[in-house]
Protein backbone atom coordinates (compact mmCIF):
# COMPACT_ATOMS: atom_id res chain seq x y z
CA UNK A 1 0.00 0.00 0.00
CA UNK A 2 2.61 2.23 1.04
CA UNK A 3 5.00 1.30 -2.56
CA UNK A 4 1.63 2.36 -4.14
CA UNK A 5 0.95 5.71 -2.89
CA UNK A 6 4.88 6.46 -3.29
CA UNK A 7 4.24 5.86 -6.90
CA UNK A 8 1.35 7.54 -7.28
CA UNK A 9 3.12 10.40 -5.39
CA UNK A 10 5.78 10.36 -7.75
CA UNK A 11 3.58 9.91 -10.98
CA UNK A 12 1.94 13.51 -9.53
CA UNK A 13 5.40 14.92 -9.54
CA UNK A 14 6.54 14.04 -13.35
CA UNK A 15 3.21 15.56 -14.36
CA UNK A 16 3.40 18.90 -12.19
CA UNK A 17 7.40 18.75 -13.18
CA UNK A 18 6.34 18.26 -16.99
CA UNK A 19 3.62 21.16 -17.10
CA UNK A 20 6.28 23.27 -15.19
CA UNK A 21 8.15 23.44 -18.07
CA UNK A 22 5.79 24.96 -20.15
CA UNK A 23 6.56 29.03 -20.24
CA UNK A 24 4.33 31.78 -22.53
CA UNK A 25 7.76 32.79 -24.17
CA UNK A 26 5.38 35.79 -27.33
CA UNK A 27 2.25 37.31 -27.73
CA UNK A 28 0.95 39.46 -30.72
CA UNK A 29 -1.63 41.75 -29.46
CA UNK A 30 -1.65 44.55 -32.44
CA UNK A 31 -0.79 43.49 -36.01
CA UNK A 32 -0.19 45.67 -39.39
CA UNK A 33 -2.71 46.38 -41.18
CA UNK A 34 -3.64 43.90 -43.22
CA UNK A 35 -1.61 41.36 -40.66
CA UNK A 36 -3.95 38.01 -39.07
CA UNK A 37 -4.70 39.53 -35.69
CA UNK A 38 -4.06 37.97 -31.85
CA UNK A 39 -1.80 35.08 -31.34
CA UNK A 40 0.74 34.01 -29.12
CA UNK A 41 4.06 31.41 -28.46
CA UNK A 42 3.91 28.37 -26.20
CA UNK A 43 7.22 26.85 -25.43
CA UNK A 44 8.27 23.95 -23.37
CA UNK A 45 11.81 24.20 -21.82
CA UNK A 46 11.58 20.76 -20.18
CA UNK A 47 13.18 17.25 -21.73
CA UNK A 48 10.11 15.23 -22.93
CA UNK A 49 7.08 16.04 -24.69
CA UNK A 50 4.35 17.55 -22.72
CA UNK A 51 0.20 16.02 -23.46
CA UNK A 52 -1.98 19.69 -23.60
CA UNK A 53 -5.10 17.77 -25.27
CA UNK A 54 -7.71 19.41 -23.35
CA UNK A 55 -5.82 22.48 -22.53
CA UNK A 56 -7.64 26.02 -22.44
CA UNK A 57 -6.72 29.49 -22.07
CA UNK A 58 -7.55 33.28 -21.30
CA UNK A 59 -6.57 36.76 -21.67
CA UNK A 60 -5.73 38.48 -18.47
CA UNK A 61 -8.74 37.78 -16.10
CA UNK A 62 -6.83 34.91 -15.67
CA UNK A 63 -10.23 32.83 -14.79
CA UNK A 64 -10.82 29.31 -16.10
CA UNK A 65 -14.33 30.06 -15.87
CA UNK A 66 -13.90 32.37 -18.92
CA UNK A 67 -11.12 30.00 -21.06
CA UNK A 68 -11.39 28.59 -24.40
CA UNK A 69 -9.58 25.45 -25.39
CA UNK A 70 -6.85 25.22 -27.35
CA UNK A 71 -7.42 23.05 -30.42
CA UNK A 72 -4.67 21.88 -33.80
CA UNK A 73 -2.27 20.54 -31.12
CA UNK A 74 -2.24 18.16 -28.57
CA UNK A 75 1.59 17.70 -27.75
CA UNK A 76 4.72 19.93 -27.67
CA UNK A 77 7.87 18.21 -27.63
CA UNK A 78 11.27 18.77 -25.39
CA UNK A 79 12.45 22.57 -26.83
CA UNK A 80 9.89 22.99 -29.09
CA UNK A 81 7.93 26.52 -29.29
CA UNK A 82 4.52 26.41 -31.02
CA UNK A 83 1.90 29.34 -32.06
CA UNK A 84 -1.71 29.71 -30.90
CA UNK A 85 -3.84 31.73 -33.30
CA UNK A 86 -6.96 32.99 -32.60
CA UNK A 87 -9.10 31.88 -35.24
CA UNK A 88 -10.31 28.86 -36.25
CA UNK A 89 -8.39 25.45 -38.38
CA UNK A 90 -9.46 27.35 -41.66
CA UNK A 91 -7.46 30.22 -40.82
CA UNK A 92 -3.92 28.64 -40.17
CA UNK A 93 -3.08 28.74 -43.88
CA UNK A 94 -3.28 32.26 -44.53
CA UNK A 95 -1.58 33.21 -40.85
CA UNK A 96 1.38 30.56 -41.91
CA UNK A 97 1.78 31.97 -45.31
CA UNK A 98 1.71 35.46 -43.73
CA UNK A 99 4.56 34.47 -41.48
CA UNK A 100 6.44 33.31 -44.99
CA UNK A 101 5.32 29.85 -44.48
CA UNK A 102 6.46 29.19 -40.99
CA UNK A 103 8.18 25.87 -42.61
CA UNK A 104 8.39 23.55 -39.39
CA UNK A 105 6.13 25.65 -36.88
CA UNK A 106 3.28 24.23 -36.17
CA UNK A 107 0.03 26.28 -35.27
CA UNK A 108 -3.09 25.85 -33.36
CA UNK A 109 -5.76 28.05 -32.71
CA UNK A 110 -8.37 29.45 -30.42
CA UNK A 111 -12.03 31.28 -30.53
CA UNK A 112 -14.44 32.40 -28.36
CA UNK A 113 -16.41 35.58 -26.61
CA UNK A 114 -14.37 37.76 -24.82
CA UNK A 115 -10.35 37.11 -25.61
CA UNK A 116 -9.18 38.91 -28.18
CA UNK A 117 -6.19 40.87 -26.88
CA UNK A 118 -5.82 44.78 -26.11
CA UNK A 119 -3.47 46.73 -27.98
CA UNK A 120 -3.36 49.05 -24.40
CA UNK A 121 -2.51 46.05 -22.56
CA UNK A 122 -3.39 42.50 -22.05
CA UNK A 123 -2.28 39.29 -20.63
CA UNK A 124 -2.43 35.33 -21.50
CA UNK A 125 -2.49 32.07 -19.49
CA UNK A 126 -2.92 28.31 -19.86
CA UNK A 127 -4.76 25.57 -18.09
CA UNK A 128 -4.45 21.58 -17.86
CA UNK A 129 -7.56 19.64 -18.90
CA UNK A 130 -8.25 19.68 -15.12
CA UNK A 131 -9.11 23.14 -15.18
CA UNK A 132 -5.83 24.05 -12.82
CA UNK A 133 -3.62 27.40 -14.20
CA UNK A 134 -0.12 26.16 -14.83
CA UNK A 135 2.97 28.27 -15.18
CA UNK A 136 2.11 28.99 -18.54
CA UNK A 137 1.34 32.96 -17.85
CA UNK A 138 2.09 36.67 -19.43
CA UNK A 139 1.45 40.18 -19.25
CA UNK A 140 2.20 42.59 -21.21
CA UNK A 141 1.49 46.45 -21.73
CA UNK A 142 0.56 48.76 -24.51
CA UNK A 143 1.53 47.49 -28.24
CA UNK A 144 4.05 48.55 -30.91
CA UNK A 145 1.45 47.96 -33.59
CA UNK A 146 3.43 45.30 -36.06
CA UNK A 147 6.13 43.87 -33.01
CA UNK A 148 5.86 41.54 -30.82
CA UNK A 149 6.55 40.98 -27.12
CA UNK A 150 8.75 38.24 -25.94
CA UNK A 151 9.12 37.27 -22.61
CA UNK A 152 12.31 35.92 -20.48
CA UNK A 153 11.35 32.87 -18.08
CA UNK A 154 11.68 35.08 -14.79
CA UNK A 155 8.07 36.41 -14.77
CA UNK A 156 6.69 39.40 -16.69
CA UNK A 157 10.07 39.94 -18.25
CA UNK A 158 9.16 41.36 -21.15
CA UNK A 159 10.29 42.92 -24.44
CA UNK A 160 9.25 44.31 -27.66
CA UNK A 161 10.59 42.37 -31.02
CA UNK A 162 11.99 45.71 -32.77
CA UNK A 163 14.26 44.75 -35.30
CA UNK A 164 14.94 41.38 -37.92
CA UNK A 165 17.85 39.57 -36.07
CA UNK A 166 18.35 37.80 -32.98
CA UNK A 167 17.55 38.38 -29.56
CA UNK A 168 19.82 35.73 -27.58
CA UNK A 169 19.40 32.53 -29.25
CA UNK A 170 15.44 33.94 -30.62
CA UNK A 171 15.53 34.20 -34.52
CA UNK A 172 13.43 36.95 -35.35
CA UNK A 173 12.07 38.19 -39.07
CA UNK A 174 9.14 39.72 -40.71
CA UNK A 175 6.45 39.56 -42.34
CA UNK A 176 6.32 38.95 -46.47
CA UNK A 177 4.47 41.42 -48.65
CA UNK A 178 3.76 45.20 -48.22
CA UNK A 179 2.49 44.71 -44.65
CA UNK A 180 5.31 44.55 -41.85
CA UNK A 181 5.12 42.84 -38.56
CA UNK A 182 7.80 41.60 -37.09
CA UNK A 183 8.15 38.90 -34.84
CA UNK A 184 10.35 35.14 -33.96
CA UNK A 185 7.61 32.68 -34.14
CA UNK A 186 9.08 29.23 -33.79
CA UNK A 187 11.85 30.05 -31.71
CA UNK A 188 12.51 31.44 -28.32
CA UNK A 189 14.76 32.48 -25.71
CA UNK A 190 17.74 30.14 -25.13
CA UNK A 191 16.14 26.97 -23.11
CA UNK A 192 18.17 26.90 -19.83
CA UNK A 193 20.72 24.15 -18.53
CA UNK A 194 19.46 20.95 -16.49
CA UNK A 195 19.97 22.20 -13.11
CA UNK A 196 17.87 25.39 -13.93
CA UNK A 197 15.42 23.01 -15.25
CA UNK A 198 14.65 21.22 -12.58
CA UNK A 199 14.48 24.54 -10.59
CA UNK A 200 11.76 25.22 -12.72
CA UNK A 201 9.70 22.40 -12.37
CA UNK A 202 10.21 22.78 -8.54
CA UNK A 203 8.63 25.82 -8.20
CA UNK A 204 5.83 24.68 -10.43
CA UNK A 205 4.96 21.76 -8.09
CA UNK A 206 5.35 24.47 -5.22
CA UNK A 207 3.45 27.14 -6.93
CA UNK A 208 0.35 24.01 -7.27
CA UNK A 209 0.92 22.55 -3.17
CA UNK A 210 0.32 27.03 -2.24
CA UNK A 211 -2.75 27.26 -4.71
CA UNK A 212 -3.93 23.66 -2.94
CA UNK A 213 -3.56 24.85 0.51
């Protein structure tokens, strides 16, 4: 009995270590003209794939009572960064081919009352299937209309995507066409070493044991 509720313990702690690892690393909250609206950059700085079927989210009243789900992807593998879109499947296309094809990215997407982004200000988090927030949140202020914001892993470190370049190890480029945005979608700041990794999913499981309590 006692073997079994170790193991159950410890199946609790790969999940809350797994989701841990997933960090809101961009947001688009003002495109172009012309550009394909809201979206934003999920990216998971752990070392194995991470299940989100079932996974919702919301702008900055931060309530699962008012989330949408996330639909167009169901996993995101060890250092991968993927884009949410808000939109529907039919509109992935035309947002890739915006992006100049976004060869390798994949993109999901989002709709529903009430969470399209402000351009004055705005934020973004994620929850499990189980309805609890993980460490997947952002905020961010007023927009450069056309940039986006990227976001460190300590929280609310943000910054505006300004130039075509790098930022760190974040590949960054615009838009194709007469209509500039700029933006790094598919990539994202430098994913940290082991040890900082498993600080990370530490203070997940002990940001979930405070929100229990």
């Amino acid at each position: 009995m006692k073997s079994s509720a170790c193991a159950a313990l410890g199946a609790i702690a790969i999940v809350a270590s797994a989701s841990a690892s997933i960090r809101i690393t961009e947001a688009m909250s003002s495109s172009g003209t012309g550009g394909t609206g809201d979206w934003f950059e999920v990216t998971n700085y752990g070392s194995s794939a991470v299940d989100i079927t079932g996974w919702r989210m919301d702008d900055n009243s931060f309530l699962f009572a008012n989330s949408v789900l996330l639909s167009g992807i169901t996993s995101i593998a060890a250092g991968q960064s993927v884009i949410f879109i808000e939109g529907t499947a039919a509109d992935v296309a035309g947002f890739a081919s915006f992006w100049g094809g976004l060869s390798g990215v994949s993109v999901g997407y989002y709709s529903g009352s009430g969470i399209s982004f402000g351009s004055g200000g705005d934020g973004v988090v994620l929850f499990n299937a189980t309805g609890t927030e993980t460490t997947a949140r952002a905020t961010f202020g007023a927009a450069t209309t056309g940039s986006s914001f990227y976001f460190d892993l300590a929280p609310n470190n943000v910054g505006i995507v300004s130039t075509v370049g790098t930022i760190g190890t974040q590949v960054t480029f615009a838009t194709t066409g007469s209509v500039v945005n700029i933006g790094s979608l598919g990539t994202a700041i430098a994913i940290p070493a082991p040890g900082a990794l498993a600080l990370l999913a530490a203070a997940g499981i002990s940001a979930r044991r405070r929100r229990a309590n």
